[in-house]
C-alpha atoms as a PDB file:
ATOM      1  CA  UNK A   1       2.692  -9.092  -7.486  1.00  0.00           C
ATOM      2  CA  UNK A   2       0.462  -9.156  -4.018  1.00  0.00           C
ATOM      3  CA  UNK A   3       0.269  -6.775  -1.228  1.00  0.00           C
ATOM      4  CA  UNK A   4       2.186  -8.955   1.062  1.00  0.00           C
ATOM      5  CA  UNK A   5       5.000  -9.823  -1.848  1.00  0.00           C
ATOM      6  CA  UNK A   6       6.041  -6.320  -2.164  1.00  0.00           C
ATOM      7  CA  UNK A   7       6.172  -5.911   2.049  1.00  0.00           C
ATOM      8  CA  UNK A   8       8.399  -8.814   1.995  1.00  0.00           C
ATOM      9  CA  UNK A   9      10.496  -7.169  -0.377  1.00  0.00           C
ATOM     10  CA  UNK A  10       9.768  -4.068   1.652  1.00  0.00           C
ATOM     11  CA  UNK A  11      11.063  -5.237   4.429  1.00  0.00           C
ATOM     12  CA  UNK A  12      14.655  -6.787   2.527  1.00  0.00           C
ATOM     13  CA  UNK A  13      15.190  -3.562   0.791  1.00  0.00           C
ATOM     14  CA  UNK A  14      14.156  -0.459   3.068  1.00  0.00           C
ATOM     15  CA  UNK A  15      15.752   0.467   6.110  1.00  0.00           C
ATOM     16  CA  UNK A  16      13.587  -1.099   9.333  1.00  0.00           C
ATOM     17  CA  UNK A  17      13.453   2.600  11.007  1.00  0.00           C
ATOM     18  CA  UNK A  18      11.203   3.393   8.160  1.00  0.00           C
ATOM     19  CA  UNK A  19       7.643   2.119   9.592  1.00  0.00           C
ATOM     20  CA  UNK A  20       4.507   0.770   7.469  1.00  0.00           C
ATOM     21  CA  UNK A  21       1.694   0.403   8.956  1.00  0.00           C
ATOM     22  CA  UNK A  22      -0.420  -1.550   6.604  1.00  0.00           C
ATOM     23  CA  UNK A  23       0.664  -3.860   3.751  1.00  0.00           C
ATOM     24  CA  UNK A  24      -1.022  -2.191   1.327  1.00  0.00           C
ATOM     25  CA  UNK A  25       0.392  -0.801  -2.426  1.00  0.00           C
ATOM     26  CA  UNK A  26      -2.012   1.935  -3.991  1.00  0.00           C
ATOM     27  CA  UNK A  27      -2.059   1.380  -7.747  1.00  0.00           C
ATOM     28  CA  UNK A  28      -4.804   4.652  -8.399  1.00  0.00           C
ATOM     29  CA  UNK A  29      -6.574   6.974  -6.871  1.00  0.00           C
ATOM     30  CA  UNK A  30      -9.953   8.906  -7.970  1.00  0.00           C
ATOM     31  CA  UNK A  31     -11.379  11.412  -5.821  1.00  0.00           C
ATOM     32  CA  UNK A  32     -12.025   9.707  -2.445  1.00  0.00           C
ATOM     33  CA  UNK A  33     -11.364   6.084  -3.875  1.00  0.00           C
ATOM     34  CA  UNK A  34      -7.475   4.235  -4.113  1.00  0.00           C
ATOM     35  CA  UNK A  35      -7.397   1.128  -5.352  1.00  0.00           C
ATOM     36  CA  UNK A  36      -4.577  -1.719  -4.309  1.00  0.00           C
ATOM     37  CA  UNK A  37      -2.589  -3.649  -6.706  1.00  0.00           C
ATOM     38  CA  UNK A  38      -4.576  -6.542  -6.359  1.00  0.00           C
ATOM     39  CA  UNK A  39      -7.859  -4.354  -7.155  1.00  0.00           C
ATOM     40  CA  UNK A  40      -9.376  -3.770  -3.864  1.00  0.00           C
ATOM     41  CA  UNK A  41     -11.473  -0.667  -3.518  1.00  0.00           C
ATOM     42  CA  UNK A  42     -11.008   1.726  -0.463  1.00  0.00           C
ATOM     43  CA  UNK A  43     -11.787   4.605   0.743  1.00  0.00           C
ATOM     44  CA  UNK A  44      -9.452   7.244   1.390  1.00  0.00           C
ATOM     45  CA  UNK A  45      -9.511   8.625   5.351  1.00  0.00           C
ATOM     46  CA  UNK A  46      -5.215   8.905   5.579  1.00  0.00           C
ATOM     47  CA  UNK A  47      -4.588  11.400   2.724  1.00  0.00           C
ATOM     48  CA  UNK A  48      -6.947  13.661   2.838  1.00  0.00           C
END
């Protein structure tokens, strides 16, 4: 499943108060690294 699959079925499932700001499903995290579903690196500035 993609990023912007699972925010479609975000968006039929979860309540539309609840905000997202980016379409974006974290599948691991190391240190200052996460890592999407589909396998895109990122750096982490949000958690901390």
């Amino acid at each position: 499943m993609t990023n912007q699959q699972l925010h479609q079925r975000r968006s039929q499932v979860i309540a539309q108060g609840m905000g997202a700001l980016y379409p974006l499903y974290v599948e691991k995290a190391e240190n200052a690294y996460v890592w999407d579903i589909e396998g895109n690196k990122y750096i982490d500035f949000a958690a901390g």
